[in-house]
Structures are given as C-alpha cells and as structure tokens.
Protein backbone atom coordinates (compact mmCIF):
# COMPACT_ATOMS: atom_id res chain seq x y z
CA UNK A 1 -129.13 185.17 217.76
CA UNK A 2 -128.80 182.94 214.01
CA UNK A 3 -127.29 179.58 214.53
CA UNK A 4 -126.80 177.70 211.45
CA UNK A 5 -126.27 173.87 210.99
CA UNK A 6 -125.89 171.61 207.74
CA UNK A 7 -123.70 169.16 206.15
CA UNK A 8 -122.77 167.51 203.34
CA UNK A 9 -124.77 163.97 203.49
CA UNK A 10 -126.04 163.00 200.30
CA UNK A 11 -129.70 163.16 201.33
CA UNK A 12 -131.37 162.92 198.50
CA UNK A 13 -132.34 159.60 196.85
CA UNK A 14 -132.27 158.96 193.44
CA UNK A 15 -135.37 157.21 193.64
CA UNK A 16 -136.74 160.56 194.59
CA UNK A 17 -136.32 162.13 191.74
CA UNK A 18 -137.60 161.96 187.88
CA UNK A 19 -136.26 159.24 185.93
CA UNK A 20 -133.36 158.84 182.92
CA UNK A 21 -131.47 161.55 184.57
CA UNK A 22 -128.23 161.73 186.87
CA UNK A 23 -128.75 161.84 190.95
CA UNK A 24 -128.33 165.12 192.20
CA UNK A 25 -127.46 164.88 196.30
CA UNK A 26 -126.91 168.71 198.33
CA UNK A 27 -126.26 169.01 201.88
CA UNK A 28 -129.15 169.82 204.25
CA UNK A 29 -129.63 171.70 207.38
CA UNK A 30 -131.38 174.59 209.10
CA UNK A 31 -130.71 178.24 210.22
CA UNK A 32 -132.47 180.37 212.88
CA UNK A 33 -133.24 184.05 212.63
CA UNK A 34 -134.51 185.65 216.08
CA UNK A 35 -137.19 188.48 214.93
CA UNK A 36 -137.97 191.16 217.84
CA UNK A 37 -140.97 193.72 218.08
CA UNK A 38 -140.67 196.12 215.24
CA UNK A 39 -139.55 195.81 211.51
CA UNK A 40 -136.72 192.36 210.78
CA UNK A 41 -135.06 191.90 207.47
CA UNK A 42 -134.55 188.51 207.11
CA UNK A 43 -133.77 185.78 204.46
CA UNK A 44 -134.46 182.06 204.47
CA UNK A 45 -131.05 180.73 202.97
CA UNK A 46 -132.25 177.22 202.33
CA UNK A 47 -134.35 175.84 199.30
CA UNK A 48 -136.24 172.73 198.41
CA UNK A 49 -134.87 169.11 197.37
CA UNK A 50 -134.26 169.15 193.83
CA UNK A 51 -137.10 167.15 192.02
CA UNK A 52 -135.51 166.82 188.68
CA UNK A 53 -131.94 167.30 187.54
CA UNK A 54 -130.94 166.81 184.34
CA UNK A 55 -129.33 168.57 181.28
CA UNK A 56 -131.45 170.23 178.21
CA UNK A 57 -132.00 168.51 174.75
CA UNK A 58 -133.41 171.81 173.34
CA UNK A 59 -134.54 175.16 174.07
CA UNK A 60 -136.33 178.02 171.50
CA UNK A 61 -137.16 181.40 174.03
CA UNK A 62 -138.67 180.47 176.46
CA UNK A 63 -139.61 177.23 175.58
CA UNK A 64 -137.01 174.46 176.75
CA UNK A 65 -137.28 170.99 176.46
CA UNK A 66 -135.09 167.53 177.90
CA UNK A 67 -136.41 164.58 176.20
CA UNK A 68 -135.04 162.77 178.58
CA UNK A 69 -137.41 163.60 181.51
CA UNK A 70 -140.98 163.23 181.98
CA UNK A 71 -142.08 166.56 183.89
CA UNK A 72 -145.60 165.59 184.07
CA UNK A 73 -144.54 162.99 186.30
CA UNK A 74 -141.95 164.96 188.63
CA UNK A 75 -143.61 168.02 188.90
CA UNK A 76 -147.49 168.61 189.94
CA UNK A 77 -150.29 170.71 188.75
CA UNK A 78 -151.38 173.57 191.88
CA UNK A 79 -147.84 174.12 192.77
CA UNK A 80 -145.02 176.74 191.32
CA UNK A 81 -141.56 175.49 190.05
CA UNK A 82 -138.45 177.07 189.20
CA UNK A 83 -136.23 176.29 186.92
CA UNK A 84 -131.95 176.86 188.16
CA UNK A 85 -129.24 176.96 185.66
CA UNK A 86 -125.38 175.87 186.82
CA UNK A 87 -124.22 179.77 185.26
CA UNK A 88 -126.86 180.92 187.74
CA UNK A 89 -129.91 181.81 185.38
CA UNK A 90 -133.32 180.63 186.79
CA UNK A 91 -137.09 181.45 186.40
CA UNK A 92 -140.05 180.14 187.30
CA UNK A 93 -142.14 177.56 185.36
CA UNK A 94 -145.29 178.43 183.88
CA UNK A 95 -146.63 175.86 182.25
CA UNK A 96 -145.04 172.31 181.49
CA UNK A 97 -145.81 169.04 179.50
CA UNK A 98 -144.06 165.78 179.45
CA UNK A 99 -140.84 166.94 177.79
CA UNK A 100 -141.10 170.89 178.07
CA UNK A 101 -141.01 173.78 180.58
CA UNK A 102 -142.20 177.16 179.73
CA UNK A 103 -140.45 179.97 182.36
CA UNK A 104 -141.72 183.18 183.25
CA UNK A 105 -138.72 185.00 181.68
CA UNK A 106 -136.54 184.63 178.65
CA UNK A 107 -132.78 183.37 180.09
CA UNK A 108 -129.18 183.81 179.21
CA UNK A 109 -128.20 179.95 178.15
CA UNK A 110 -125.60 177.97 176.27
CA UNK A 111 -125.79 177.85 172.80
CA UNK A 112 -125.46 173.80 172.84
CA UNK A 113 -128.62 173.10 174.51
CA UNK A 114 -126.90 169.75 176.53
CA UNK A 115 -124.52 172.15 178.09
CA UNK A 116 -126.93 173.72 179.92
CA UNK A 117 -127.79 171.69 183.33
CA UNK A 118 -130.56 172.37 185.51
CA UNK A 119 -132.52 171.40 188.42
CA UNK A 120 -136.18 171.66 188.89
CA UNK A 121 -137.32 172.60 192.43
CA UNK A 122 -140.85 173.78 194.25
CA UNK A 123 -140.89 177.32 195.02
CA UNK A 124 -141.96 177.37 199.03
CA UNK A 125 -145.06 178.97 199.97
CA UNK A 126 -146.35 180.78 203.34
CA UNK A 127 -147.44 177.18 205.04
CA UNK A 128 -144.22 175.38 203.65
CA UNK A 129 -142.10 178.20 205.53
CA UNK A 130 -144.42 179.31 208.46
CA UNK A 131 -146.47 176.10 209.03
CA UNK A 132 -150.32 176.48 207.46
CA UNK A 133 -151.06 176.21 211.09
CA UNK A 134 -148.62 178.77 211.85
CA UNK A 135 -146.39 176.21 213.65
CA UNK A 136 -143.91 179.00 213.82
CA UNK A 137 -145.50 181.19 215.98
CA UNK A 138 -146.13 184.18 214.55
CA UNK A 139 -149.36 186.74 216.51
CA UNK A 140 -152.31 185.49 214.88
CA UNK A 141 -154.82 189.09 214.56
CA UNK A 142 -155.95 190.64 211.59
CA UNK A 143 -154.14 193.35 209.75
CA UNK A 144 -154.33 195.83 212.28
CA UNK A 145 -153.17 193.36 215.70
CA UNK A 146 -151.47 190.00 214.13
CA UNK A 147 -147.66 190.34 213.34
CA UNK A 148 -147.17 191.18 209.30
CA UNK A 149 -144.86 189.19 206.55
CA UNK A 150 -143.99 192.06 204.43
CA UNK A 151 -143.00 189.87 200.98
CA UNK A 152 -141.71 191.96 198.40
CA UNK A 153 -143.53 192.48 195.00
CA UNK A 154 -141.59 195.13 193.02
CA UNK A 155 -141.49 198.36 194.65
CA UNK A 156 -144.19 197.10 196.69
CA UNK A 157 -145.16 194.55 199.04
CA UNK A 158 -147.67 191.57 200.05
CA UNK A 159 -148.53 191.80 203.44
CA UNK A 160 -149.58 188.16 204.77
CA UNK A 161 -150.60 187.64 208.24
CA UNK A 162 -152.32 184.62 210.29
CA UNK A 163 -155.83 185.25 210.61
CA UNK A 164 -157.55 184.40 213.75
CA UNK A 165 -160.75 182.53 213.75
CA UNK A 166 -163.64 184.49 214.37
CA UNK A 167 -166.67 182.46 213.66
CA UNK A 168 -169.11 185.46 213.92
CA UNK A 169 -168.02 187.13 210.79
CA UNK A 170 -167.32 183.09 209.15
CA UNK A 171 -163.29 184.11 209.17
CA UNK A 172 -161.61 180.68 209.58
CA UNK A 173 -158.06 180.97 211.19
CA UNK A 174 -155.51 180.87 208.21
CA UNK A 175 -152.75 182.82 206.15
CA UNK A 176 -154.12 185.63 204.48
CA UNK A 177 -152.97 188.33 202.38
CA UNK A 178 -154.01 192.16 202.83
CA UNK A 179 -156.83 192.91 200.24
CA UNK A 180 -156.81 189.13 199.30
CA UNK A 181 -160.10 186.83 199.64
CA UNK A 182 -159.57 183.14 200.86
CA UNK A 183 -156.56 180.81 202.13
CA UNK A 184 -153.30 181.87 201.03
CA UNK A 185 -151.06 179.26 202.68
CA UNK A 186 -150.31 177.79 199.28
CA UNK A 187 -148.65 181.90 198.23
CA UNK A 188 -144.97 181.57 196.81
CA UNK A 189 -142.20 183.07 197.67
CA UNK A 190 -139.26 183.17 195.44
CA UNK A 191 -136.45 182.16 196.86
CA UNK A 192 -134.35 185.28 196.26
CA UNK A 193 -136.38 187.46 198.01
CA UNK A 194 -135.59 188.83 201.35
CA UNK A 195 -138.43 189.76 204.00
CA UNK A 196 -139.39 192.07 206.47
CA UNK A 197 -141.13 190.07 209.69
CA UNK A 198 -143.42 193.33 211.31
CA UNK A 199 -143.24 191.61 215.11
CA UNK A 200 -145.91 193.20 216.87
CA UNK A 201 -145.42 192.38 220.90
CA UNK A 202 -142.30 192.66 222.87
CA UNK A 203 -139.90 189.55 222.95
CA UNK A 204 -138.30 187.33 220.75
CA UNK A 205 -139.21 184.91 218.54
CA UNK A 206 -136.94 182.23 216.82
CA UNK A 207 -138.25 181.02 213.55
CA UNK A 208 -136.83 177.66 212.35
CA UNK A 209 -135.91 177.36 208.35
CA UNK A 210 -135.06 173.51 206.69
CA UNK A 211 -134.02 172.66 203.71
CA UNK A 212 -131.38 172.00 201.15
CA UNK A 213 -128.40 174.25 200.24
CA UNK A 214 -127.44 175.90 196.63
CA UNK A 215 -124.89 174.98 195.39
CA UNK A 216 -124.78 176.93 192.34
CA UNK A 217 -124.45 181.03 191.32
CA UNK A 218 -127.67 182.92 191.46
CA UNK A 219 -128.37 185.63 188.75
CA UNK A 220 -130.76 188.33 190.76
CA UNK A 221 -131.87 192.04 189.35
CA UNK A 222 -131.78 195.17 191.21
CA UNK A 223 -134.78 196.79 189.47
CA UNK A 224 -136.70 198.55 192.29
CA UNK A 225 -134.89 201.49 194.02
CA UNK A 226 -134.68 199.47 197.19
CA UNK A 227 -134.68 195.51 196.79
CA UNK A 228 -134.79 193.40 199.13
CA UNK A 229 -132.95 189.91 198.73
CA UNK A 230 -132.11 186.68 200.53
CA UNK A 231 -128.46 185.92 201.15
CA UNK A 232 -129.22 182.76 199.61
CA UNK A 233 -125.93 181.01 200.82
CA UNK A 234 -126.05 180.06 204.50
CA UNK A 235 -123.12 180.18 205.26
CA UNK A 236 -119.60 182.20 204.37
CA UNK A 237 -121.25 184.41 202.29
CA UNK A 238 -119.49 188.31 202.41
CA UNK A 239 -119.67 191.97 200.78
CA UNK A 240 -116.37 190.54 199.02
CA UNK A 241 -117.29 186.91 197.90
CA UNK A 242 -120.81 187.75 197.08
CA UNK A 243 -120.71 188.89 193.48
CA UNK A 244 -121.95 191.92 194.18
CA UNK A 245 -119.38 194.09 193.34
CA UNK A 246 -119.84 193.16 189.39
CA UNK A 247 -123.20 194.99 189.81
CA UNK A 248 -122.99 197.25 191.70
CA UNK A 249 -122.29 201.52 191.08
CA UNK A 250 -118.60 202.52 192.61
CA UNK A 251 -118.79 206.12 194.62
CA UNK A 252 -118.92 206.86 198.02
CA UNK A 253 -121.63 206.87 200.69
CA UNK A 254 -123.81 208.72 198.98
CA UNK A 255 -123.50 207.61 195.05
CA UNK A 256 -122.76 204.34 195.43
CA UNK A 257 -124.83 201.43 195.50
CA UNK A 258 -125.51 200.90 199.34
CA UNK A 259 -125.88 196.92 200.56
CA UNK A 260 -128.05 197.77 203.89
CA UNK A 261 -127.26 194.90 206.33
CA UNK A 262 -129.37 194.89 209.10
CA UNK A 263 -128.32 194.56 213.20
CA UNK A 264 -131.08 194.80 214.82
CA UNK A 265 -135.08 195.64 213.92
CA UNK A 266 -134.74 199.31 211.90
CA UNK A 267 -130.64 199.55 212.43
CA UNK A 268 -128.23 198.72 210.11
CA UNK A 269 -124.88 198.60 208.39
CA UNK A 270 -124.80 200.02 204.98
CA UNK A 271 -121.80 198.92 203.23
CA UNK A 272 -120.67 200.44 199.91
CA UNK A 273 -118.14 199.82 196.84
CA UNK A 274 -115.74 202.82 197.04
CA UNK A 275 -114.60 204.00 193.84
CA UNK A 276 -110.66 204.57 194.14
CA UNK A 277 -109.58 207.94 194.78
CA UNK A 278 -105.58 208.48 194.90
CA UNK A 279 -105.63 212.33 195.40
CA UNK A 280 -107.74 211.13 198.92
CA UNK A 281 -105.57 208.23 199.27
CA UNK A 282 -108.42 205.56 199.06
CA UNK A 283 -108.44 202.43 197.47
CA UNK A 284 -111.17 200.58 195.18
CA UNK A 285 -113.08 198.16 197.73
CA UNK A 286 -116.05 197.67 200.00
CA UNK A 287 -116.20 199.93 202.56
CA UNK A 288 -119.26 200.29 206.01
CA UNK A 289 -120.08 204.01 206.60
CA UNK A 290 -118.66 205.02 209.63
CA UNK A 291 -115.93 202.38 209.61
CA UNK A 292 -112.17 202.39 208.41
CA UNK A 293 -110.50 199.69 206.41
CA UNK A 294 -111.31 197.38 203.98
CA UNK A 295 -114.83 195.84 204.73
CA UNK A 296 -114.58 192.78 202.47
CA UNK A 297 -115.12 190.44 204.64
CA UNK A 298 -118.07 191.85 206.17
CA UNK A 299 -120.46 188.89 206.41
CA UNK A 300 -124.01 189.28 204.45
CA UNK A 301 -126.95 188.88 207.09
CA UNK A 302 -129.50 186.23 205.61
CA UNK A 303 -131.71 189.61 204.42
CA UNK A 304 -130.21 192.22 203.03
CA UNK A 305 -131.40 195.76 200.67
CA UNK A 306 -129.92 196.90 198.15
CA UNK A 307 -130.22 200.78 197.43
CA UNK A 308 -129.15 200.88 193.96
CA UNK A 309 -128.86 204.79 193.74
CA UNK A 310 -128.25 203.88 189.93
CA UNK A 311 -129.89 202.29 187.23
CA UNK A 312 -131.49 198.64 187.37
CA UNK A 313 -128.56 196.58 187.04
CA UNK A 314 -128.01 192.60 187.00
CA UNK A 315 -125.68 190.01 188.58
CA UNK A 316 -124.94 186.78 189.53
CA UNK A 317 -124.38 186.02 193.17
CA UNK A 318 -121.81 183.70 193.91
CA UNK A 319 -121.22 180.76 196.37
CA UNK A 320 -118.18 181.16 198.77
CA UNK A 321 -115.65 179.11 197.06
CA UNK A 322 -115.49 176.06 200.18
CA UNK A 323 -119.32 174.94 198.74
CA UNK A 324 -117.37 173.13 195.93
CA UNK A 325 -115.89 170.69 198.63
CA UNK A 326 -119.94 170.11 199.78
C-alpha cells in the first residue's frame, strides 16, 4: 500500500531562509511505500525546505555567483547542497564562499545571468531518510543478515545497511556502507535517484518519507544501461505527463526504451514509447507489454528503471500541470 498526503500551506518562513532574497513557500507532506521480503524499487518523492532562493548576478562554467546572498551563512560546511534551476538544470555544490557556488557539473543556463532562478537545498543523507537510529525499522545485521539499501552509483551500487552492535569486535550499531570504514549516516543521496530496499524477513514494512514538494522540471540522464530514478513528483505523475517521451528511443518491446514500473518485489510493468507503424495499424504512444491501448496515463510508481536499450540520452522531467495551482 502508498498513501500520499500534502498540501499547499506556505510552510516555509522567510525568516528561514538567507537574506536579500524573495520567500520561497512549497507545500509539504509525506508518502508511504510498503517494502516486502525480497528486492523493492522505490523512490522518496519529497525533498528538503529550500534554504536559499534567489536569482543569479553572474555565472562563468561552473562558477556562479548572486551577490545578493551570503551562502556562507545559509549553507554549512559537512553537509552536501544542490543547486535547482526553474528550466530544471541542477547539480550539486562543491565548494561555496559568501557570494559563489561551485557545482559538480557544468549546466545549461540563461544567457542573462538574473534570469536564471534557483533554490539551494540539502541533499538528504541515510539518517535524514532512515533515522541514524534507524527509526524506520529496517533489520539491523551485517551484510550477510541485516536488510540492504541498494543506492545507485553508476552502473553500480552502494549497499548501506544498519549495523548491529557487537561490542566484542568494537562494531558500534550504525549505518554502514559495504567495504566502507566508520559511520555513514551522514551518506547523500541525490534526490533523483531511485532505490532498491533488499527486505530480508517475511512481512511488511511501511517506511515514512517528509518533506517538501518540487515544484519545478527536473533535467535527469540516462547514462547507465539500467538507471534507476525517483518519480520525483508525488503525486499525478504518468508515462504521458512525465517528460519522458522527449528522451526516450521509439520501437517496440524490444528496441525501445523500456520504463520498468514495479508491482510488487521483482515484478513489474515495463511500459514503452511505440514508434507508429500504419502498415500494423499502430499509433505513436506509450504502450505496457502485454496490454492494449494507449498507456498514457499509466501512473509512474515513486521508483522506476529505465532500460535505455539506446544511447545515454538526457531530459527534463516534468511536473503534472495541476502543481502550478500549489
């Protein structure tokens, strides 16, 4: 079961954020994904409050600068940023001073520097999501017996699990990652990325996600053969409003780009842009293997694969159009 909640109170203050800049409110609420014993795709849809919102007064690569705000005191040293444009471009931040940011990768931006808005949030981390205690519940073990957070890297993954506290060996109870010394409760995760939750034991578990919802397109790149990704939106978000389809390869069920959406631990629905064929009589549009009829308004799950079965390609995810009224 996923039940979803949020609304569009203006929650967050204007005190709250960094100063000479214009107040930036976005609803709030929660979702719940039930994980069961096996492998779960999931995505946490929600984000962090913004903690600066502004507009640029210069950029040169990927240098940008907003003499307007001081970073040094909005943001803090020991924690990771990102950086979210309103045409969907975003990074992570680096490195920053008092009127600069430095991101990870070079981004697609206005020309006129002032056109080009942004917020500034914290990029959640195992304990922000999970609880450093592991308030969520997940089987504490070691790598072998405790229930795995696959987090993907790449073409690879992290594996993080809760360690249990074994004070023969001197292991304190704590997030770890596989092949990783010492506490990792403070790891990011990016919050594009989708996840696989390994659930060791039989039953259910219902993990709880907070936070604040984007409002904004979301440029993401399909550069591993299989990527996983969060839905991002929490709400209304389809194989048809998604973006997707700019991105994607056209073909059939084997050519095409295939969106895996998954039903259940290991099963899912793979949907697919079908490239029009008039001699067949089909028609350009998303279609699920096995099912007839246009499949547009098949509903993302909150974690989702893509299988390019193309090049790397990029795109910009989209918001279902009723978030402008939010």
């Amino acid at each position: 079961m996923k039940s979803l909640l949020f609304g569009a109170g203006a929650l967050v203050a204007t005190a709250g954020l960094a100063s000479a800049q214009t107040a930036f409110t976005t609803p709030v609420g929660y979702h719940t994904e039930t994980v069961s014993q096996g492998f779960n795709v999931i995505g946490v849809n929600l984000v962090d409050a913004p903690l600066v919102s502004s507009a640029l007064t210069g950029a040169a690569g990927a240098t940008l600068t907003d003499a307007n705000v001081d970073f040094t005191t909005a943001l803090a040293d020991g924690s990771l940023y990102s950086i979210e444009f309103a045409n969907g471009a975003w990074s992570t931040i680096t490195e920053f001073t008092a009127n600069s940011v430095t991101t990870a990768d070079a981004l697609t931006l206005e020309a006129d520097p002032t056109a080009n808005s942004y917020v500034v949030r914290k990029v959640r981390t195992l304990g922000d999501y999970f609880g450093a205690d592991n308030s969520a519940g997940f089987k504490a073990g070691d790598a072998n017996t405790g229930d795995i957070l696959w987090i993907p890297n790449g073409e690879a993954f992290d594996k993080a699990f809760y360690a249990e506290a074994d004070p023969v060996f001197g292991i304190a109870a704590g997030w770890q990652l596989v092949g990783v010394n010492g506490d990792q409760a403070n790891f990011p995760i990016p919050f594009t990325k989708g996840l696989i939750v390994q659930k060791q034991d039989a039953g259910d578990l219902e993990l709880t996600f907070t936070g604040h919802v984007k409002l904004t397109p979301t440029t993401i790149t399909a550069d591993a053969p299989f990527t996983y990704l969060s839905r991002i939106y929490p709400a209304g978000a389809t194989l048809g409003n998604s973006g997707l389809a700019a991105g994607v390869t056209e073909g059939d069920a084997n050519t095409a780009s295939n969106i895996w959406l998954p039903t259940a631990p290991g099963v899912f629905d793979k949907g697919f842009f079908a490239a029009a064929d008039p001699v067949f009589g089909i028609e350009a549009g998303w279609q699920l293997v096995g099912v007839n009829g246009d499949q547009a308004a098949a509903p993302l799950s909150s974690g989702y694969i893509v299988q390019r079965n193309s090049d790397a390609f990029t795109v910009t995810l989209t918001p279902p159009a009723f978030y402008a009224d939010l």
